[in-house]
N, C-alpha and C. Protein backbone atom coordinates (compact mmCIF):
# COMPACT_ATOMS: atom_id res chain seq x y z
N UNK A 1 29.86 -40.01 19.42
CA UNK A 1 30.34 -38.82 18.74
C UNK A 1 29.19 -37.84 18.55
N UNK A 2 28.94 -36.27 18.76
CA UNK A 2 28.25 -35.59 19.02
C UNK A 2 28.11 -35.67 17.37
N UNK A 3 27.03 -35.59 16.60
CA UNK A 3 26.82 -34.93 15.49
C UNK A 3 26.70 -33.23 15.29
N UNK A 4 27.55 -32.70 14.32
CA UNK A 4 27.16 -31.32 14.12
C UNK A 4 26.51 -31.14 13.17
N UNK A 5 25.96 -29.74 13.14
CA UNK A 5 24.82 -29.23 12.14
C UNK A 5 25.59 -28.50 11.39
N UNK A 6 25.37 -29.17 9.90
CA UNK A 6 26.08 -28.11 8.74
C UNK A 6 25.28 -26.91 9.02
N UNK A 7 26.17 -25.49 8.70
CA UNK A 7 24.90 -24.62 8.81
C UNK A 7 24.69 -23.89 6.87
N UNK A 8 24.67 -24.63 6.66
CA UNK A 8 24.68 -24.90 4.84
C UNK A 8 23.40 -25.71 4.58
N UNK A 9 22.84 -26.48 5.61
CA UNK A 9 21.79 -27.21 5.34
C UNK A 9 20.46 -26.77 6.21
N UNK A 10 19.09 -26.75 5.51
CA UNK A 10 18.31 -26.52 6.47
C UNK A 10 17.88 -26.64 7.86
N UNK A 11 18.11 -26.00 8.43
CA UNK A 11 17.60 -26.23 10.29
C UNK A 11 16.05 -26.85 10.31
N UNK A 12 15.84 -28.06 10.54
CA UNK A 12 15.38 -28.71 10.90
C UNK A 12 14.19 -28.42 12.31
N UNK A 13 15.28 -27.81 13.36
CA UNK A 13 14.59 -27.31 14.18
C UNK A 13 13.93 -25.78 14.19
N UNK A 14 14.49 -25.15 13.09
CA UNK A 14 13.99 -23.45 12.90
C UNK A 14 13.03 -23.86 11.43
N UNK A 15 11.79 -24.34 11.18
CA UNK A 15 11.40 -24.25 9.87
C UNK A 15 11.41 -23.24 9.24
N UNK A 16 11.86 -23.24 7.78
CA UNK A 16 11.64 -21.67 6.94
C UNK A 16 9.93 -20.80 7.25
N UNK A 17 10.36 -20.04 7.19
CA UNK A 17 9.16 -18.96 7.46
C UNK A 17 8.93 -18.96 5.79
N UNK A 18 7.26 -18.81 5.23
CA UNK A 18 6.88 -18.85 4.10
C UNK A 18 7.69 -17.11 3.66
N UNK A 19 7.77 -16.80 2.35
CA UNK A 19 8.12 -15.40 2.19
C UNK A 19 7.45 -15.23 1.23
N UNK A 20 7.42 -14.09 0.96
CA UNK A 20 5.97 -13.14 0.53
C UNK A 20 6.96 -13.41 -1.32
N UNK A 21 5.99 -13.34 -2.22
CA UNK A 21 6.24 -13.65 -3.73
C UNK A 21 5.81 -12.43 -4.48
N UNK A 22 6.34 -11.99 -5.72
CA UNK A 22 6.12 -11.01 -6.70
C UNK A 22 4.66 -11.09 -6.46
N UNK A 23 3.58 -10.51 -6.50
CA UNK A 23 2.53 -10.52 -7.04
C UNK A 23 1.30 -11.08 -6.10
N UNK A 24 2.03 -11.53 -4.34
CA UNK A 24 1.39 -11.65 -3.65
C UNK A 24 0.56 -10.35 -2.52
N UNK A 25 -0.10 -10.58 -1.92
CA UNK A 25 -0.34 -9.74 -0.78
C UNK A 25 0.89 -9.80 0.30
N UNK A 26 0.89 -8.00 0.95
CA UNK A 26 1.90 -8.26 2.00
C UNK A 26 0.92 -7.28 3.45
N UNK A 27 1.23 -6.97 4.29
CA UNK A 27 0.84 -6.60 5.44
C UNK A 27 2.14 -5.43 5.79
N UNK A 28 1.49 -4.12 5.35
CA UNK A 28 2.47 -3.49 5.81
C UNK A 28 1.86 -2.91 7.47
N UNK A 29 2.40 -2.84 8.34
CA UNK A 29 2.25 -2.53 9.87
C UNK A 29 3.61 -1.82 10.42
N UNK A 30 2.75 -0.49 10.64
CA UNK A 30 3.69 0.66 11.35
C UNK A 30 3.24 0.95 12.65
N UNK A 31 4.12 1.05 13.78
CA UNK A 31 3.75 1.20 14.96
C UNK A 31 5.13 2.17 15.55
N UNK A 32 4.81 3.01 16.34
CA UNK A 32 5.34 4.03 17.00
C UNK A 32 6.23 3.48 18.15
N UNK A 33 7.41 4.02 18.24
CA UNK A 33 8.64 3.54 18.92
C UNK A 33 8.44 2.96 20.03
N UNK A 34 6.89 3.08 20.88
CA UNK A 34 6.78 2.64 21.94
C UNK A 34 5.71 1.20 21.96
N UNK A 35 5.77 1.03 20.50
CA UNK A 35 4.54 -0.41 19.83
C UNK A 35 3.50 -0.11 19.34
N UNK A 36 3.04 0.93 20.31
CA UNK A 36 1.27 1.33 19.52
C UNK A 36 1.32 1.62 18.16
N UNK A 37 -0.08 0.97 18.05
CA UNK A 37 -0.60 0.94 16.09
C UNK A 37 -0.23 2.22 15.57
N UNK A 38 0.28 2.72 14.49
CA UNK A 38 0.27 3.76 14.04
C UNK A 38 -0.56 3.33 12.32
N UNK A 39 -0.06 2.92 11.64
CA UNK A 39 -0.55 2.64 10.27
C UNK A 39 -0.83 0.99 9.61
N UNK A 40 -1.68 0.75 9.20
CA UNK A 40 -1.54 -0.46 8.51
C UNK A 40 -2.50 -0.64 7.18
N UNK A 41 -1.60 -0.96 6.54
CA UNK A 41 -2.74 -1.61 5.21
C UNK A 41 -2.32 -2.53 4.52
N UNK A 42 -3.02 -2.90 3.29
CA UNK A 42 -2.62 -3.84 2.53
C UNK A 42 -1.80 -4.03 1.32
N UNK A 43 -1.04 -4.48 0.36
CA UNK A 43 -0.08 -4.11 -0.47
C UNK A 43 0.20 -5.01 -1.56
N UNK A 44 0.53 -4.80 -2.32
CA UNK A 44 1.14 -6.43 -3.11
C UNK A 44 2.49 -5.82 -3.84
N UNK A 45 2.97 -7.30 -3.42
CA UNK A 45 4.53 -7.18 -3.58
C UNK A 45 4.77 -7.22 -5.49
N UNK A 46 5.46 -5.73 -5.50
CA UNK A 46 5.44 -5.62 -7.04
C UNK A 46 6.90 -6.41 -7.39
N UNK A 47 7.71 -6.58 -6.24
CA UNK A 47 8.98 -7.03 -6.85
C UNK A 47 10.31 -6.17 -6.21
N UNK A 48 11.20 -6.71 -6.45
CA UNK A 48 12.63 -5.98 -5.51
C UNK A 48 13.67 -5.94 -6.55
N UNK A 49 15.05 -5.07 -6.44
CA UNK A 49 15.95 -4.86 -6.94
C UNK A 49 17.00 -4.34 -6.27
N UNK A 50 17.60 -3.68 -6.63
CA UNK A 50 18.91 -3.00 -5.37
C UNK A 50 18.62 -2.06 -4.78
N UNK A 51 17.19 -1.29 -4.48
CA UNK A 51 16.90 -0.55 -3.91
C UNK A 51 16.09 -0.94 -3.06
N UNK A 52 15.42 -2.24 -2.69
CA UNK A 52 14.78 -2.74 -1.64
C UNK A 52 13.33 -3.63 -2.55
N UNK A 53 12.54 -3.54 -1.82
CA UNK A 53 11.27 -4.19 -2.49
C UNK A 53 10.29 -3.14 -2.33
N UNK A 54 9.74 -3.51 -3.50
CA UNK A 54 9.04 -2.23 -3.98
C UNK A 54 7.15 -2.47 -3.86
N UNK A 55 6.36 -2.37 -2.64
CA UNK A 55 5.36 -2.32 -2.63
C UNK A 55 4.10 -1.66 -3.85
N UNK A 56 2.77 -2.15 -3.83
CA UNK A 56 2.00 -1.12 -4.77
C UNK A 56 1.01 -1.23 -3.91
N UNK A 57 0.20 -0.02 -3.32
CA UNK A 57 -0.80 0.30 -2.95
C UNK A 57 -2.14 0.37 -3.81
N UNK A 58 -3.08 -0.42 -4.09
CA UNK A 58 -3.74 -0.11 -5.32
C UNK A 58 -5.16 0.71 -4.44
N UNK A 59 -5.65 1.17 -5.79
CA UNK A 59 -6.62 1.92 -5.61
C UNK A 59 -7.79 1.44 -4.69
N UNK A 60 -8.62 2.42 -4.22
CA UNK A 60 -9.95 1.35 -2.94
C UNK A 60 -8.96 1.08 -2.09
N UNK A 61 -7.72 0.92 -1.96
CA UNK A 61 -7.13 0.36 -0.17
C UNK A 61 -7.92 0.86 0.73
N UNK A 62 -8.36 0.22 1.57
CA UNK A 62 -8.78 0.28 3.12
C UNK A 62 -7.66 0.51 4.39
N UNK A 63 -7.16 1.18 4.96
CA UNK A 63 -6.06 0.93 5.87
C UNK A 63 -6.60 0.64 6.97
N UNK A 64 -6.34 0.57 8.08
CA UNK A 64 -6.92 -0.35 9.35
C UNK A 64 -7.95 0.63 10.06
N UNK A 65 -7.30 2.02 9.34
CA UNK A 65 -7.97 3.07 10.48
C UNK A 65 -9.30 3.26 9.77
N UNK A 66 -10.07 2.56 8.45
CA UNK A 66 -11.06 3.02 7.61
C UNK A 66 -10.80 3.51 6.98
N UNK A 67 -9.70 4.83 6.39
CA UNK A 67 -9.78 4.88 5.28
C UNK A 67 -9.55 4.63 3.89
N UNK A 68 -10.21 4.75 2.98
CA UNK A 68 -10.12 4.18 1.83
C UNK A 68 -9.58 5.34 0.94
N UNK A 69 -8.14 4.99 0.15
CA UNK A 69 -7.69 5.37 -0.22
C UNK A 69 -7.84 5.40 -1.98
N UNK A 70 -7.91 6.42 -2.46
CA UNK A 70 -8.98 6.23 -4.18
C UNK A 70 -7.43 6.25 -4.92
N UNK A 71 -6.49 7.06 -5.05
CA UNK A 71 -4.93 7.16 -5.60
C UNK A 71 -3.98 5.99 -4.87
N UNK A 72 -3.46 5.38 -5.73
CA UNK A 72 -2.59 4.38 -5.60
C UNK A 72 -1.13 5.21 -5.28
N UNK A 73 -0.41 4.08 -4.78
CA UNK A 73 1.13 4.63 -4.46
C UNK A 73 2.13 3.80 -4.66
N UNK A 74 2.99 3.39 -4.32
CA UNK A 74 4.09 2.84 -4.43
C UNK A 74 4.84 3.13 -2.81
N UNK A 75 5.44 2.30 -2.38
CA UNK A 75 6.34 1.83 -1.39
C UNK A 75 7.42 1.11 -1.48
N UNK A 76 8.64 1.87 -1.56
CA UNK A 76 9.76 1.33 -1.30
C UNK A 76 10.30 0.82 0.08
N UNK A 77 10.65 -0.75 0.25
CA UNK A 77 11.57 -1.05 1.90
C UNK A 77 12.41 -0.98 1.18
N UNK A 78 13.53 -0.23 1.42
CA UNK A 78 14.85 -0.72 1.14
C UNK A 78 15.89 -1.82 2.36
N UNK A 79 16.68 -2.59 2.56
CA UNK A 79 16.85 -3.14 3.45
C UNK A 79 18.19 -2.36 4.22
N UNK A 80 18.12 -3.14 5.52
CA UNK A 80 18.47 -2.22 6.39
C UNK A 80 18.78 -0.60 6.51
N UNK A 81 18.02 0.09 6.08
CA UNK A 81 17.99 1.18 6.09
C UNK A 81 16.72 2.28 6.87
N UNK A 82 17.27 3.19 7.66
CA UNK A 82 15.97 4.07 8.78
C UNK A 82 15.40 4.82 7.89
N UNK A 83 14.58 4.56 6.64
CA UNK A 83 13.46 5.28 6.01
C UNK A 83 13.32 4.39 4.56
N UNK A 84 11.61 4.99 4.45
CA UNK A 84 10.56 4.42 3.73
C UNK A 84 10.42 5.52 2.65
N UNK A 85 9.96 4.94 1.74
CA UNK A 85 10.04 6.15 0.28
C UNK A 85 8.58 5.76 -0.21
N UNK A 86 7.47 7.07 0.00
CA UNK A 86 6.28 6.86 -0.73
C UNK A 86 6.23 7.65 -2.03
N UNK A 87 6.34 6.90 -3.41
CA UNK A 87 6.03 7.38 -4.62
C UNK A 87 4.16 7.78 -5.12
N UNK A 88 4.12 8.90 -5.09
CA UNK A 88 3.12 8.86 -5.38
C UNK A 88 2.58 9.74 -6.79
N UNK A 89 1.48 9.36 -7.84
CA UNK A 89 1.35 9.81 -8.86
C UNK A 89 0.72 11.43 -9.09
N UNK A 90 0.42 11.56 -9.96
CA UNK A 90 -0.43 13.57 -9.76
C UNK A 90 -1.35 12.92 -10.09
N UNK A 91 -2.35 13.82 -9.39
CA UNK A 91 -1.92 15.27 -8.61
C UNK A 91 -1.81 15.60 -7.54
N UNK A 92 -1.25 14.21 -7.08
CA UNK A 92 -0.69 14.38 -5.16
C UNK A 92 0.29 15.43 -5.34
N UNK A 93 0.02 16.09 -4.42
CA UNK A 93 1.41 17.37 -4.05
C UNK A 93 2.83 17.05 -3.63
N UNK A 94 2.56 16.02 -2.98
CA UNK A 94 4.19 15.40 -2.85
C UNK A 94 4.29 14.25 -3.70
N UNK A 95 5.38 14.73 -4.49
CA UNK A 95 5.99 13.57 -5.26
C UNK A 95 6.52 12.31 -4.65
N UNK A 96 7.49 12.80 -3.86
CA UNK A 96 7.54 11.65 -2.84
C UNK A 96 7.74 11.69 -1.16
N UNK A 97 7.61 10.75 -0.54
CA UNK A 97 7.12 11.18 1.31
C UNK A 97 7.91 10.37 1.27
N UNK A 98 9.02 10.60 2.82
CA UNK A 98 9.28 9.36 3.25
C UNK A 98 9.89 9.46 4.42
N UNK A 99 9.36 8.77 5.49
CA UNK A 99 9.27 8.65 6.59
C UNK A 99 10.74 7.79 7.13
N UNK A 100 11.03 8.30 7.87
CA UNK A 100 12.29 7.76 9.03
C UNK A 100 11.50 6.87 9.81
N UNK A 101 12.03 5.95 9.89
CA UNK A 101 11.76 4.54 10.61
C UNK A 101 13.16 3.85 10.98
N UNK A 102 12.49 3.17 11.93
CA UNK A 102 13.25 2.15 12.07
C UNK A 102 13.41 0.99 11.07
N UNK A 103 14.98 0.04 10.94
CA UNK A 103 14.91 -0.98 9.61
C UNK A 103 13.95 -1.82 9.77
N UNK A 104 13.28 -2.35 8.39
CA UNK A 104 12.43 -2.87 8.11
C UNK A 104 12.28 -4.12 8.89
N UNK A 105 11.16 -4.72 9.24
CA UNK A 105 11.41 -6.57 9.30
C UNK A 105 10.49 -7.21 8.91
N UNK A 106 11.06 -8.14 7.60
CA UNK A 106 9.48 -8.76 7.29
C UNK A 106 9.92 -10.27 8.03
N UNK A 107 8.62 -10.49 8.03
CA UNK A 107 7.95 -11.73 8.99
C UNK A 107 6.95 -12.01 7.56
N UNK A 108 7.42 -13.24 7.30
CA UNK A 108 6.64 -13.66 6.12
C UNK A 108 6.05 -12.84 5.62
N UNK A 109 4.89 -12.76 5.06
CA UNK A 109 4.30 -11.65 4.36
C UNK A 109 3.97 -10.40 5.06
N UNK A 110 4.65 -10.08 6.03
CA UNK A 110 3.94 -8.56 7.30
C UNK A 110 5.75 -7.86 7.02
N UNK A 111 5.66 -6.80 6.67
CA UNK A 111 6.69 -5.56 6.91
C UNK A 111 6.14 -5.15 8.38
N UNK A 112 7.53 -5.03 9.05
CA UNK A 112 6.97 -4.06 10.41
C UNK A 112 8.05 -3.17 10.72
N UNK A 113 7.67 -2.09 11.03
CA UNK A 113 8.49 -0.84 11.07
C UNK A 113 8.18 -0.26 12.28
N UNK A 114 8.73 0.90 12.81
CA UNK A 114 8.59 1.56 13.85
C UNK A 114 8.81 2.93 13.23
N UNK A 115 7.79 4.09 12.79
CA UNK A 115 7.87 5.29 12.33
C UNK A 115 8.64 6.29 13.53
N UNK A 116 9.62 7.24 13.30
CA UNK A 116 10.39 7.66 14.37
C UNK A 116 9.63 9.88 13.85
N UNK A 117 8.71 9.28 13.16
CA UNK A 117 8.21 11.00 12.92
C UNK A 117 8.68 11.70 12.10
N UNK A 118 10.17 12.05 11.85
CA UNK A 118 10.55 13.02 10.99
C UNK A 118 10.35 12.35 10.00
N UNK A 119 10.17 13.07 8.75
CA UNK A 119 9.45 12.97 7.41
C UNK A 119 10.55 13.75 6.55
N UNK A 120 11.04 13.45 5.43
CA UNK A 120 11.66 14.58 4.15
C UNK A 120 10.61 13.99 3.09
N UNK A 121 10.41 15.16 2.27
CA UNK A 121 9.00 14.99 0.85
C UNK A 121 9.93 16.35 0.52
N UNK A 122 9.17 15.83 -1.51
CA UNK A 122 9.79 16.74 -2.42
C UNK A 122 8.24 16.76 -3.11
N UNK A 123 7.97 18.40 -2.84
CA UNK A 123 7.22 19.13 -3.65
C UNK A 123 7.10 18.54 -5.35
N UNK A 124 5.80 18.27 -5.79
CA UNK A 124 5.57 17.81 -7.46
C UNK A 124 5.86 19.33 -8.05
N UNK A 125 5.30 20.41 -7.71
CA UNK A 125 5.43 21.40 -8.50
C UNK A 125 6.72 22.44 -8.55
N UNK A 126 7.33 22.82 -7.19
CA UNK A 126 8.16 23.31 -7.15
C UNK A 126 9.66 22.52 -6.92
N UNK A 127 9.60 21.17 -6.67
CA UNK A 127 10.99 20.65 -6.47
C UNK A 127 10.95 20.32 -5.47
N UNK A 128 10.80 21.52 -4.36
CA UNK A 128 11.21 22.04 -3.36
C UNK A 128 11.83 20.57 -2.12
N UNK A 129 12.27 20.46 -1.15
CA UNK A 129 12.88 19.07 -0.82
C UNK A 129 12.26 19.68 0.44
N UNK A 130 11.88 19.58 1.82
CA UNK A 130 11.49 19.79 3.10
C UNK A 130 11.66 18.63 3.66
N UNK A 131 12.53 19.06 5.47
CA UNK A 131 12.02 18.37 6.37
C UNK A 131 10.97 18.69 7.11
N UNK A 132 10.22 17.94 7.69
CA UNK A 132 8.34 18.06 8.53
C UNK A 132 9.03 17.25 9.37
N UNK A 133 7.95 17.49 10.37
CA UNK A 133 7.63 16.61 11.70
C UNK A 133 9.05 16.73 12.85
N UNK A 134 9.68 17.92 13.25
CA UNK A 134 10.90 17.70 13.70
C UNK A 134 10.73 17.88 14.97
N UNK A 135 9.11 18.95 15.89
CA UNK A 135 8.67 18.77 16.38
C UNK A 135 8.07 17.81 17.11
N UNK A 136 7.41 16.88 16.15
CA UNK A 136 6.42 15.35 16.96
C UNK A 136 8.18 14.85 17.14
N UNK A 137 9.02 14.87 16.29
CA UNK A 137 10.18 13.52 16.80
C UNK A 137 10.79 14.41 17.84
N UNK A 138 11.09 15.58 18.63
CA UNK A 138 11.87 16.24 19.63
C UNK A 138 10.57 15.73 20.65
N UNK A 139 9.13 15.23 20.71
CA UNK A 139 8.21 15.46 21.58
C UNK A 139 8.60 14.07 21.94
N UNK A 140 8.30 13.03 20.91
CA UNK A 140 7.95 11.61 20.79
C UNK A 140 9.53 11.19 21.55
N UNK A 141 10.63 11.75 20.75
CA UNK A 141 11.93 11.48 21.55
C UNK A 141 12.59 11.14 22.92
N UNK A 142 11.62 12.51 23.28
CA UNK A 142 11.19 12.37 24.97
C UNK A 142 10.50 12.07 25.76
N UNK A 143 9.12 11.22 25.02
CA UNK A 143 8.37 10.87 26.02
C UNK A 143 8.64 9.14 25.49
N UNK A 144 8.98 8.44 24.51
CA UNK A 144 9.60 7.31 24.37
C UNK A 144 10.97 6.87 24.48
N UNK A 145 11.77 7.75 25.18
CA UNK A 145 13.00 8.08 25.34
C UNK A 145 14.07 7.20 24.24
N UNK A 146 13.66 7.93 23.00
CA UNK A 146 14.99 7.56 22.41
C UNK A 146 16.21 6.88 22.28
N UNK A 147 16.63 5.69 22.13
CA UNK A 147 18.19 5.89 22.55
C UNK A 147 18.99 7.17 21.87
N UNK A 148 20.18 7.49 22.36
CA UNK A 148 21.04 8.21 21.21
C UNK A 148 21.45 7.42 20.49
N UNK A 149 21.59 6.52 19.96
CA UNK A 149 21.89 5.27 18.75
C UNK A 149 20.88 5.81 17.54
N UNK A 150 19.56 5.51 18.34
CA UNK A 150 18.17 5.59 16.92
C UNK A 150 18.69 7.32 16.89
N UNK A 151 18.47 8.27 18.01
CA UNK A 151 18.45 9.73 16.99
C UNK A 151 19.54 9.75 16.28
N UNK A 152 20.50 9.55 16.30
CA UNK A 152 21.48 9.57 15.52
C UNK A 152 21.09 8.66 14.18
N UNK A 153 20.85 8.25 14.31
CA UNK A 153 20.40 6.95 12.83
C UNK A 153 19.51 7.94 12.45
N UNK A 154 18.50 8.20 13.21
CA UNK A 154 17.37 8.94 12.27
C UNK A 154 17.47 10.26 11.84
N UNK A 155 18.76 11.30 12.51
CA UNK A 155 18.90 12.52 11.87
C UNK A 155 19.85 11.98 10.77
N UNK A 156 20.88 10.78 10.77
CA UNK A 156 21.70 11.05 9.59
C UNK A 156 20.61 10.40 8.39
N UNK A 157 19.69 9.25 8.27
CA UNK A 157 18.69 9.01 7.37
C UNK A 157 17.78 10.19 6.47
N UNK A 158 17.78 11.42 7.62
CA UNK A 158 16.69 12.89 7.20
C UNK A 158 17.73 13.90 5.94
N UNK A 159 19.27 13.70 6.87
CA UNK A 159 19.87 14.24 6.02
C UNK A 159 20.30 12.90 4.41
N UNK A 160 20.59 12.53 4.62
CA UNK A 160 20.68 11.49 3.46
C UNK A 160 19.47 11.70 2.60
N UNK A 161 18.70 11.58 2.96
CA UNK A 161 17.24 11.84 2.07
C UNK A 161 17.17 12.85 1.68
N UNK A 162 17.26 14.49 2.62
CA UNK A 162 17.34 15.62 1.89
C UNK A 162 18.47 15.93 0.82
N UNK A 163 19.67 14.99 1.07
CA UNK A 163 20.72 15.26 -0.35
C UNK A 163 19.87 14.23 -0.91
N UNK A 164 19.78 13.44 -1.30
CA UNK A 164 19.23 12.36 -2.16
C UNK A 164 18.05 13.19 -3.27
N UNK A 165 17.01 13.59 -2.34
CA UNK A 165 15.58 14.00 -3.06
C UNK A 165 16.12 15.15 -3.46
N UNK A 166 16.90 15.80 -3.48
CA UNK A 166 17.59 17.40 -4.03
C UNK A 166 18.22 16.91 -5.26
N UNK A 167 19.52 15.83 -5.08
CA UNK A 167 20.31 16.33 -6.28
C UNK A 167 20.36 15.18 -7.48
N UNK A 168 18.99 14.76 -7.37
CA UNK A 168 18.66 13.45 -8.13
C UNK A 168 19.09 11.77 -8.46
N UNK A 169 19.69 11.61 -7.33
CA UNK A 169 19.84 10.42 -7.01
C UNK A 169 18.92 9.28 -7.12
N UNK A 170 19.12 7.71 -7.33
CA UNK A 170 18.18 7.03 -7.85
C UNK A 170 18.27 6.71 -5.78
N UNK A 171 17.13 5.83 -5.80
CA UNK A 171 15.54 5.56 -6.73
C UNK A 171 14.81 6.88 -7.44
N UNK A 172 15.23 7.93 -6.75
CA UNK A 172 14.43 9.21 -6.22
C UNK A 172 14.28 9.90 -7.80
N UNK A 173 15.17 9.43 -8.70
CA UNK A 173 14.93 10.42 -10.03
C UNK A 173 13.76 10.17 -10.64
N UNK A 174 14.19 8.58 -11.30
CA UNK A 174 13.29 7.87 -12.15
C UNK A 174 13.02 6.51 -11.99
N UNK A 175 14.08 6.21 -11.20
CA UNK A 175 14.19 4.41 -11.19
C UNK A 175 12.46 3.68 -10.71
N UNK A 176 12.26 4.93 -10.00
CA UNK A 176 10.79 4.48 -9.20
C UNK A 176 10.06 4.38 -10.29
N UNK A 177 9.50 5.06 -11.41
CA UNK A 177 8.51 5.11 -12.30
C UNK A 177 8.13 4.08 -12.87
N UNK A 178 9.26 2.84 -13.26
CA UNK A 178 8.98 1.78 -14.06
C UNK A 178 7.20 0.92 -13.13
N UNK A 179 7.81 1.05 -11.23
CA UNK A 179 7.24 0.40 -10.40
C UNK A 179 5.69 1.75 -10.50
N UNK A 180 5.99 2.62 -9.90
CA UNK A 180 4.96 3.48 -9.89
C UNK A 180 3.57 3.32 -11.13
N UNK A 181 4.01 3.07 -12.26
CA UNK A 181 2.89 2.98 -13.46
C UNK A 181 3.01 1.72 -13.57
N UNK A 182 2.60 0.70 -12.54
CA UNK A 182 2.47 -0.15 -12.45
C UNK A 182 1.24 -0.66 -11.62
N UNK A 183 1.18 0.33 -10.55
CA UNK A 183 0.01 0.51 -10.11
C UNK A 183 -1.02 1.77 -10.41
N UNK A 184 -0.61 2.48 -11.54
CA UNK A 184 -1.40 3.67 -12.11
C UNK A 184 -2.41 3.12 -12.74
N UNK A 185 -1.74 2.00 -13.58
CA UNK A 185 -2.25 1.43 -14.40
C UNK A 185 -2.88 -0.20 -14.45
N UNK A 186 -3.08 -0.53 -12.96
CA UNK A 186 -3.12 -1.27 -12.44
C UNK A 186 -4.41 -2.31 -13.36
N UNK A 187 -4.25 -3.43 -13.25
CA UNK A 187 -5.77 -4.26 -13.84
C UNK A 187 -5.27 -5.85 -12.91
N UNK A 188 -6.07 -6.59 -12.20
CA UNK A 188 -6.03 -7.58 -11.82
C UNK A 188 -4.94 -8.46 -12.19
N UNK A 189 -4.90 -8.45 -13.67
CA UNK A 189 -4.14 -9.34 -14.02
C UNK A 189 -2.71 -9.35 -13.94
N UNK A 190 -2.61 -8.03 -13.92
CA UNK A 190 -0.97 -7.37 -14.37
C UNK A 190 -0.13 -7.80 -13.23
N UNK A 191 -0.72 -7.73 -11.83
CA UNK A 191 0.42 -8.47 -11.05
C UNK A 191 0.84 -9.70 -10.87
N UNK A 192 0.03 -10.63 -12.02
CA UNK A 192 0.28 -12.22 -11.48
C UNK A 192 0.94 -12.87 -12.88
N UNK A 193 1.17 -11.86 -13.69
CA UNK A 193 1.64 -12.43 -15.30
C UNK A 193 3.31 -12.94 -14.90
């Protein structure tokens, strides 16, 4: 008699992949639709809720390319969803950035994304909501040839974000702040309590 595999019980032959914990290090790695490196640095996982998991960039980060970053940030993955939400504190000029990507995939402690270029950010001083980069994604579109599947995913994500960051929708109002002064106020200890 053939034995079957509950699939209720651990696979045996697929071992669990370790997963990244509140208060650990994660590996965020962004690379451009065609693989090449685009961004990477280091992060610790502040914790998740219904808006995805919520990265903290702390102060001194190093990113792969050398620089060292002195202002901390915040990073939202939300899951399956084509964009990334950077919270950042004043007197950064953008309140928040966030980049169209492809959906997230973590691999144990590594996020990996594929940045698709267009960008929506909301002005700290004036409000103001902008799309950027519509250029690099009409260039990048065509020389990594796109499917029409991803542009379509990634113009309706630009518009979703520009209603979102306009008419105060969470994360985008306040929900972020609890996470954000978390790394403002960052001290060694605070992420492992």
């Amino acid at each position: 008699m053939d034995e079957q595999h509950d699939p209720t019980l651990p696979d045996d032959r697929h071992p669990p992949v370790a997963v990244a914990h509140t208060g650990d290090q994660v590996r965020v790695e962004i690379t451009k639709f065609d693989g090449s490196p685009h961004r990477g640095y280091p992060a610790v996982l502040l914790g998740a809720d219904d808006y995805g998991r919520w990265l903290g960039v702390l102060p001194g980060t190093v990113s792969d390319s050398g620089i060292r970053h002195e202002r901390p940030w915040v990073l939202l993955v939300p899951e399956d969803a084509w964009w990334t939400a950077m919270f950042n504190p004043p007197p950064q000029g953008s309140e928040i950035y966030c980049d169209i990507t492809t959906p997230a995939e973590w691999i144990a402690d590594r996020v990996v994304l594929a940045d698709l270029d267009l960008d929506v950010k909301r002005r700290r001083e004036s409000g103001a909501v902008l799309l950027v980069d519509t250029d690099e994604f009409d260039e990048h579109r065509q020389r990594f040839a796109y499917p029409p599947i991803l542009v379509e995913q990634a113009w309706a994500a630009a518009r979703y974000l520009q209603r979102a960051l306009a008419d105060g929708s969470e994360p985008f109002a306040s929900a972020y702040r609890q996470w954000l002064d978390k790394v403002v106020t960052w001290t060694p200890m605070d992420l492992h309590d």
